[in-house]
Protein backbone atom coordinates (compact mmCIF):
# COMPACT_ATOMS: atom_id res chain seq x y z
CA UNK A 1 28.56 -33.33 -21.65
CA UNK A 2 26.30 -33.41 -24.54
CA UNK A 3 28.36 -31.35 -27.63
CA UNK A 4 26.39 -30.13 -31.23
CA UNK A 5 27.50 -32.85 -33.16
CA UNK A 6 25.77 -35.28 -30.73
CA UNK A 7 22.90 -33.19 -30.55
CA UNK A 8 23.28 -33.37 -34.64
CA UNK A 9 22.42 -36.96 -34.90
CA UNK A 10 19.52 -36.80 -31.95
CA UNK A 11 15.73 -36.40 -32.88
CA UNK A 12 13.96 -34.46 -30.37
CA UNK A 13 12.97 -37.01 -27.93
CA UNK A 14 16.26 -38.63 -27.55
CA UNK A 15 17.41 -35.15 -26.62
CA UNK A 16 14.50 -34.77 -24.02
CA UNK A 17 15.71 -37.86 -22.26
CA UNK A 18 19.46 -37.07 -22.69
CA UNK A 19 18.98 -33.61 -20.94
CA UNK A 20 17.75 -35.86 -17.83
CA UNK A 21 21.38 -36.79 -17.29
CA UNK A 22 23.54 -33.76 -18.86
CA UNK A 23 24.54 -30.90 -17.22
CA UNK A 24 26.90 -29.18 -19.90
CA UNK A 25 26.35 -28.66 -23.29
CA UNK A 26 29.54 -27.65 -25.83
CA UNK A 27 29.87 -26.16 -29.28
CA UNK A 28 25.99 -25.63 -29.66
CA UNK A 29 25.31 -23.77 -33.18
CA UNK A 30 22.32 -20.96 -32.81
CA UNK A 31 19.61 -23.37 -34.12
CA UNK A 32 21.00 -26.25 -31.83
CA UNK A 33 20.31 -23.59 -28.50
CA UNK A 34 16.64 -23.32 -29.79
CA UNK A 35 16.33 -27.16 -29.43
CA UNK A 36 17.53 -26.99 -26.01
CA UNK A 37 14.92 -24.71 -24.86
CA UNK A 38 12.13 -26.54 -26.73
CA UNK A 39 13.35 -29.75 -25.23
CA UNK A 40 13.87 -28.55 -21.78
CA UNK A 41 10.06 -26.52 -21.98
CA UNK A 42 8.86 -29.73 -23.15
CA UNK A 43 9.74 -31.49 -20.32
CA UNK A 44 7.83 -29.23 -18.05
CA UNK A 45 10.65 -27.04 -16.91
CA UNK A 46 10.53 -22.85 -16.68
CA UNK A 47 13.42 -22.13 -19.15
CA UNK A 48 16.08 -19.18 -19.02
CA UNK A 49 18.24 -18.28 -21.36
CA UNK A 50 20.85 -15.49 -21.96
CA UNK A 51 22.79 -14.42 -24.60
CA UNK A 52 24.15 -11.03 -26.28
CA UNK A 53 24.18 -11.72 -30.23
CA UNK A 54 21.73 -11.83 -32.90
CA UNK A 55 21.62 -15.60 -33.29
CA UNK A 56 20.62 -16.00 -29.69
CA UNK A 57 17.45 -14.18 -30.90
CA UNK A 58 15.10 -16.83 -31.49
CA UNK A 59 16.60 -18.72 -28.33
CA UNK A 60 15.68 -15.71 -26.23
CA UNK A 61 12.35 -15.21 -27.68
CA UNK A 62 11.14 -18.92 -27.41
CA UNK A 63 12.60 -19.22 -23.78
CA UNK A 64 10.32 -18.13 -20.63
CA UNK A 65 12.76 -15.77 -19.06
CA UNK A 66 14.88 -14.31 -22.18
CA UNK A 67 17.68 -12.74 -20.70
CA UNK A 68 19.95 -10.14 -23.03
CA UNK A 69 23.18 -8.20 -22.24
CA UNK A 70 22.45 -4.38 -21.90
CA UNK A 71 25.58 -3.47 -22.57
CA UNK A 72 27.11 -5.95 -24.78
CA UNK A 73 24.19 -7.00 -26.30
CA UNK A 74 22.61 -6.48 -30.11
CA UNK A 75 19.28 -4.72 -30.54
CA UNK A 76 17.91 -7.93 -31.70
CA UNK A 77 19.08 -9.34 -28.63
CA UNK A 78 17.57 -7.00 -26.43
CA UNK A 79 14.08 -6.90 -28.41
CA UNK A 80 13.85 -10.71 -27.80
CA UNK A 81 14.18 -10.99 -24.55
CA UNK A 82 11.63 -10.19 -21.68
CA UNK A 83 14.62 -8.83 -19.15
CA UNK A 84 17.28 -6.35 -19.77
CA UNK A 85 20.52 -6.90 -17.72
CA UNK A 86 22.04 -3.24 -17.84
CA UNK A 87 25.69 -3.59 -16.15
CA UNK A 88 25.74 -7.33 -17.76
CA UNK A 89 26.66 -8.89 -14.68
CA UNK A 90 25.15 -12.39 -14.14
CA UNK A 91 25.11 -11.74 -10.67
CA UNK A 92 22.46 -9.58 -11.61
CA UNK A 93 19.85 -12.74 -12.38
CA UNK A 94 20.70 -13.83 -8.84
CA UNK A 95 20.04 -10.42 -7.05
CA UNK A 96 16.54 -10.50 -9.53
CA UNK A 97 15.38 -14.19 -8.18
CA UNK A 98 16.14 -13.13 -4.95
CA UNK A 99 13.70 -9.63 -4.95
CA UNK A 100 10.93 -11.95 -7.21
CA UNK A 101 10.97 -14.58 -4.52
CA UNK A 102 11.02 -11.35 -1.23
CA UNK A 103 8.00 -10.01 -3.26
CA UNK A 104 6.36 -13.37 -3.76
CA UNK A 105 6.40 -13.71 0.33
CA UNK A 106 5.44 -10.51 0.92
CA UNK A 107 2.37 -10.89 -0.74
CA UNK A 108 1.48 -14.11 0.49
CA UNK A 109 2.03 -12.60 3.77
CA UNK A 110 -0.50 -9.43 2.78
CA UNK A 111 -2.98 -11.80 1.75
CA UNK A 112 -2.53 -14.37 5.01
CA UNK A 113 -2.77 -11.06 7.38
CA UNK A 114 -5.85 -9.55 5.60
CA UNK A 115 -7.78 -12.81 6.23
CA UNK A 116 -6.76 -13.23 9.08
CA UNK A 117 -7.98 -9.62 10.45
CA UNK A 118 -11.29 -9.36 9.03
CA UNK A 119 -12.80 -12.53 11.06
CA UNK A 120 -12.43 -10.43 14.55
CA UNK A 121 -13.60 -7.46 13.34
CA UNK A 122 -16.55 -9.33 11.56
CA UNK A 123 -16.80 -11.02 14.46
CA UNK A 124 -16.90 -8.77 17.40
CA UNK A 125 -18.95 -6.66 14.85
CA UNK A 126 -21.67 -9.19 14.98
CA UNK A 127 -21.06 -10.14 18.71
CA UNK A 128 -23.97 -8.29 19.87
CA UNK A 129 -26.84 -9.14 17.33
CA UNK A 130 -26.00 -13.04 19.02
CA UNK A 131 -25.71 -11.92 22.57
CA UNK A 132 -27.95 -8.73 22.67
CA UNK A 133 -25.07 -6.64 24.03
CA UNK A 134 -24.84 -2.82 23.16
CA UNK A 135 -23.03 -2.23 19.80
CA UNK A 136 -19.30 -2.57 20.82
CA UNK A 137 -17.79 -1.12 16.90
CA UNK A 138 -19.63 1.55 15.11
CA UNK A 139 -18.31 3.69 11.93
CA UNK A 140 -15.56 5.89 13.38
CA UNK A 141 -13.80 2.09 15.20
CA UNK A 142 -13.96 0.51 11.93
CA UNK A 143 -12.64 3.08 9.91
CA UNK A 144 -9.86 3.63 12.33
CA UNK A 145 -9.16 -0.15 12.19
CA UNK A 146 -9.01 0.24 8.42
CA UNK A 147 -6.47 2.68 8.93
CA UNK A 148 -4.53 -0.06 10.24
CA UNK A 149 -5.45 -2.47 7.80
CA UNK A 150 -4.69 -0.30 4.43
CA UNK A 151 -0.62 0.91 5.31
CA UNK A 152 0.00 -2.43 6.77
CA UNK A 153 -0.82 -4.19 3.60
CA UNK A 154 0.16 -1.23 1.24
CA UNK A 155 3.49 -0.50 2.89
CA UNK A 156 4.72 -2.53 5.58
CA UNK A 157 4.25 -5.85 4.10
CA UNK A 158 5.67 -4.29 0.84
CA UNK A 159 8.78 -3.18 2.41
CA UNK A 160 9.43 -6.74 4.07
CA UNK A 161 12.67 -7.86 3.92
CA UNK A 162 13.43 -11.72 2.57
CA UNK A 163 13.36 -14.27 4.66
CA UNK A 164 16.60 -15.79 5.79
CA UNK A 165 16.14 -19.15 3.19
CA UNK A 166 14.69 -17.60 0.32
CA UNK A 167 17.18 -18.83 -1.79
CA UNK A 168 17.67 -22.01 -0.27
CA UNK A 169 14.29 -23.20 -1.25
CA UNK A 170 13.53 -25.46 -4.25
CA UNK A 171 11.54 -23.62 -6.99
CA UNK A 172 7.85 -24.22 -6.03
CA UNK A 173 5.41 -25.57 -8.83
CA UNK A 174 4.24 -23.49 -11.58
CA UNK A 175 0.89 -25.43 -10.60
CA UNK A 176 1.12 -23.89 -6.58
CA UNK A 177 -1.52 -21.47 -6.15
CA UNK A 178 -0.42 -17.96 -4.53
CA UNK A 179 -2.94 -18.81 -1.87
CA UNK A 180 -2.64 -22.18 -0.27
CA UNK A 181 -5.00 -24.17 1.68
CA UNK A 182 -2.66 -24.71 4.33
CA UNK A 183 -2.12 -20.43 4.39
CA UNK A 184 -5.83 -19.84 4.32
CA UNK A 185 -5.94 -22.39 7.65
CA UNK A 186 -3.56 -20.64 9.28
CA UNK A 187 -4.83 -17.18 8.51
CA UNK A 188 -8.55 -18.43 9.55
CA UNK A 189 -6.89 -19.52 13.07
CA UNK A 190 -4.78 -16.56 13.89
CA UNK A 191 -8.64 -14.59 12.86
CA UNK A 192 -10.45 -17.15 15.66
CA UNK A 193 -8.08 -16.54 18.09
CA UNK A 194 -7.72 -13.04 18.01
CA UNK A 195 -11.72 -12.86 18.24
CA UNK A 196 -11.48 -15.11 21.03
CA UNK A 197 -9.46 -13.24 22.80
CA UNK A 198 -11.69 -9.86 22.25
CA UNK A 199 -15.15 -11.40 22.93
CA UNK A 200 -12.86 -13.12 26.61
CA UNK A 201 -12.52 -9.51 27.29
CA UNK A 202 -16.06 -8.20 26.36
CA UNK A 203 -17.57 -11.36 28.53
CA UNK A 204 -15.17 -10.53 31.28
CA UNK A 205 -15.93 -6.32 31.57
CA UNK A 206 -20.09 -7.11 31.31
CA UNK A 207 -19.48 -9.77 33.87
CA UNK A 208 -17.48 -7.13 36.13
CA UNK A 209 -20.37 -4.71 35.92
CA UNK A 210 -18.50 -2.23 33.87
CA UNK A 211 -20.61 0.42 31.96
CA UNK A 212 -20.88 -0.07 28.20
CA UNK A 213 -18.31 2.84 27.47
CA UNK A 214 -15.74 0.57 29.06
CA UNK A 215 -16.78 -2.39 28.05
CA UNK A 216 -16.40 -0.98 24.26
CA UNK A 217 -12.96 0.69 25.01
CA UNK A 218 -11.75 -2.82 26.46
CA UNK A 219 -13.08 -4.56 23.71
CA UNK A 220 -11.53 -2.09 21.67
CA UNK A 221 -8.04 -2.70 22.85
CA UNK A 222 -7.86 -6.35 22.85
CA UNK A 223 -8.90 -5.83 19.23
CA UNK A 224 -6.56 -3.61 18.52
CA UNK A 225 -3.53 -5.06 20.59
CA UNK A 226 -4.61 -8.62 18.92
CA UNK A 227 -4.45 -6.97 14.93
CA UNK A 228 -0.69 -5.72 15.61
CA UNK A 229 -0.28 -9.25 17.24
CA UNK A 230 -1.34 -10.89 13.68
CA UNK A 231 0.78 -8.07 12.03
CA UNK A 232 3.69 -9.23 14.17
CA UNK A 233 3.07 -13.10 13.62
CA UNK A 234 2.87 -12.52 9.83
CA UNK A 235 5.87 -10.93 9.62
CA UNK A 236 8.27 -14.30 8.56
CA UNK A 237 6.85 -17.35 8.21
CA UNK A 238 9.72 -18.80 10.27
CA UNK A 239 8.79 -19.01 13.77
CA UNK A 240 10.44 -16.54 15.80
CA UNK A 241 9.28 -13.79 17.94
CA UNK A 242 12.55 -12.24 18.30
CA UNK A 243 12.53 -11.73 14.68
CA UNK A 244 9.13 -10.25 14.40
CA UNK A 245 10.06 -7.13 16.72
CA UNK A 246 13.48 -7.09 15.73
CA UNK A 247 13.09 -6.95 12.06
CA UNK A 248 13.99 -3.16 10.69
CA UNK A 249 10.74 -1.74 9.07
CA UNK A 250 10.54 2.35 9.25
CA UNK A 251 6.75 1.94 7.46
CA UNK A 252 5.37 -0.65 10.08
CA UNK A 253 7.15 1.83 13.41
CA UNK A 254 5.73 4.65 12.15
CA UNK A 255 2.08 2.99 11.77
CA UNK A 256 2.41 1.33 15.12
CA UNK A 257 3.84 4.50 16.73
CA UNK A 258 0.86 6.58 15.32
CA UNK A 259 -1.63 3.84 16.57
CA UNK A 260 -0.07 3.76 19.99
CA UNK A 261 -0.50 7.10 20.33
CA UNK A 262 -4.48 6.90 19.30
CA UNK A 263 -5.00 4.51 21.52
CA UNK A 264 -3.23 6.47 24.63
CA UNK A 265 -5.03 9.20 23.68
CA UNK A 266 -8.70 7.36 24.21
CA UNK A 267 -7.76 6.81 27.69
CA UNK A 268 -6.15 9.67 28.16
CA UNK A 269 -7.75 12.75 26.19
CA UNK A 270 -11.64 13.10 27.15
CA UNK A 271 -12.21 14.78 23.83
CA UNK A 272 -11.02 11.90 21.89
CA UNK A 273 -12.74 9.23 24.35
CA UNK A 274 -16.22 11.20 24.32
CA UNK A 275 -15.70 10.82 19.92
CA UNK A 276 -14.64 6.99 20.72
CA UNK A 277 -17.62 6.86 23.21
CA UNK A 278 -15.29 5.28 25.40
CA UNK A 279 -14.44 5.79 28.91
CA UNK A 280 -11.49 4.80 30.59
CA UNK A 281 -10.52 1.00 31.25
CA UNK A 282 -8.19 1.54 34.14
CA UNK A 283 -5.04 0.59 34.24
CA UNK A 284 -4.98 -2.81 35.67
CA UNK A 285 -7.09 -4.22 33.27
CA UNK A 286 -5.39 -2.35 30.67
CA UNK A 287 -1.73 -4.60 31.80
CA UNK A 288 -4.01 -7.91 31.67
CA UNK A 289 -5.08 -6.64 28.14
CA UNK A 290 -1.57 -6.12 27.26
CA UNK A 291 -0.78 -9.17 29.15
CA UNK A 292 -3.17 -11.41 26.82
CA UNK A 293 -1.94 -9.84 23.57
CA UNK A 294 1.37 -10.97 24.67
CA UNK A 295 0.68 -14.08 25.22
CA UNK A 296 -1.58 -14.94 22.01
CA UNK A 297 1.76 -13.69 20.33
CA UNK A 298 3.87 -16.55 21.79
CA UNK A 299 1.16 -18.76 21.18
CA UNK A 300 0.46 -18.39 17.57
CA UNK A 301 4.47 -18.19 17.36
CA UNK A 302 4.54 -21.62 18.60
CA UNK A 303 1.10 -23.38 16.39
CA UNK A 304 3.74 -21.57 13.58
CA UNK A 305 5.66 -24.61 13.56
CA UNK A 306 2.80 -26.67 12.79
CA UNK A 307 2.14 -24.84 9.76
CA UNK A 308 5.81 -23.82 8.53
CA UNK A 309 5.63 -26.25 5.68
CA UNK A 310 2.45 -25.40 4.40
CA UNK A 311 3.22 -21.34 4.58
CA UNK A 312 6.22 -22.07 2.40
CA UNK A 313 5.48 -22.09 -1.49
């Protein structure tokens, strides 16, 4: 325990390396708590501090996270600090670390999907200028992709739930970038695989003698099937496919519900295949579509686990 009248007789880098080994400090006058933060931001930590009255002003000001009572507090208190608890319940800082560190995730997870995605589309986009196949994705396939895309990113990754450790987890670096290295790696093999899996399919229908309409709607689907696949997988960085389809999230049903439903409907509507300029697949090959989808899900579920420490910031 380290009391003011220690603190009294301390310059300021005999605090710094006291604070190493204290955990309490006692009978701190206003001007003492200001030393504490300088000390503690000096050593490279983030610093919060709370308090209600007007000599916890300049503490609150010069911490990183001022915290004031809503309630309780002074206006001078609540004009210093950057967050407002209104109920003044500390519990309330825990319930805030908790949502920072859920939307923190969830936008790693946004960012790790939407590089991820673009690499098959790019890729099955530019599949035929290398092979001399017949275009497989014009304008009205990519936009409809992009309708995948957009409320994934916008709304289901946004209305994520945290992760079962969040607040287990040491606090990361303030050096740690929001985009890792090891998350970009990850991302860039889901993207290969899923493209893999498409062009397997587009080989596979030319090979069979299929007409180009089919071979675009089968190529289609595996693209299609393989994007909800990386939605799926980038749901928790945990591995777990359980989780992934298990996980409530009304905005991600509804936008897999509606894109089911397109996708029956180009098989099974003319109308809507003749404006797809598809024609139908059949559906045994559909089931070995499906079947593949599937089974790139469990895969990338299981390379998760080689990652899982480097998709955790």
């Amino acid at each position: 325990m380290l009391t003011g009248a220690d603190m009294a007789t301390m310059t300021d880098v005999a605090l710094r390396q006291r604070l190493d080994s204290v955990s309490v400090c006692a009978r701190i006058m206003p001007d003492q708590k200001l030393r504490l933060v300088e000390a503690s931001k000096a050593q490279g930590g983030i610093v919060a501090m709370t308090g209600d009255g007007v000599n916890d002003a300049p503490s609150l000001k010069a911490a990183h996270i001022g915290i004031a009572m809503g309630g309780r507090g002074t206006d001078v208190a609540r004009e210093a600090a950057s967050v407002v608890l209104l109920d003044d319940d500390f519990g309330s800082i825990v319930t805030g670390v908790r949502m920072g560190r859920r939307i923190y995730d969830n936008l790693r997870k946004a960012m790790a999907f939407i590089v991820a995605v673009h690499i098959p589309v790019a890729g099955i986009a530019l599949l035929p200028l290398v092979t001399g196949l017949p275009l497989l994705l014009g304008p009205i396939h990519i936009a409809f992709i992009e309708m995948i895309i957009d409320p994934v990113c916008s709304l289901a990754f946004e209305a994520e739930t945290e992760e079962r450790d969040v607040m287990t987890r040491p606090p990361r670096a303030r050096t740690t970038p929001l985009v890792s290295r090891s998350l970009i790696a990850w991302s860039a093999l889901q993207g290969i695989c899923v493209l893999l899996m498409s062009a397997f399919w587009t080989a596979a229908l030319v090979r069979s003698g299929a007409g180009q309409e089919v071979v675009r709607a089968g190529t289609f689907m595996a693209l299609v099937l393989g994007i909800i696949g990386l939605i799926l997988v980038n749901r928790r960085f945990s591995p777990s496919v359980s989780a992934a389809l298990a996980r409530p999230n009304p905005a991600l049903a509804w936008v897999l519900a509606v894109v089911a439903v397109i996708v029956a409907a180009t098989q099974l509507v003319p109308q809507i295949a003749v404006l797809f300029r598809f024609a139908p697949v059949g559906w045994p090959v559909i089931l070995l579509i499906v079947g593949s989808a599937l089974a790139l899900l469990f895969g990338l579920e299981r390379l998760k686990r080689l990652w899982r420490g480097g998709l955790v910031a």
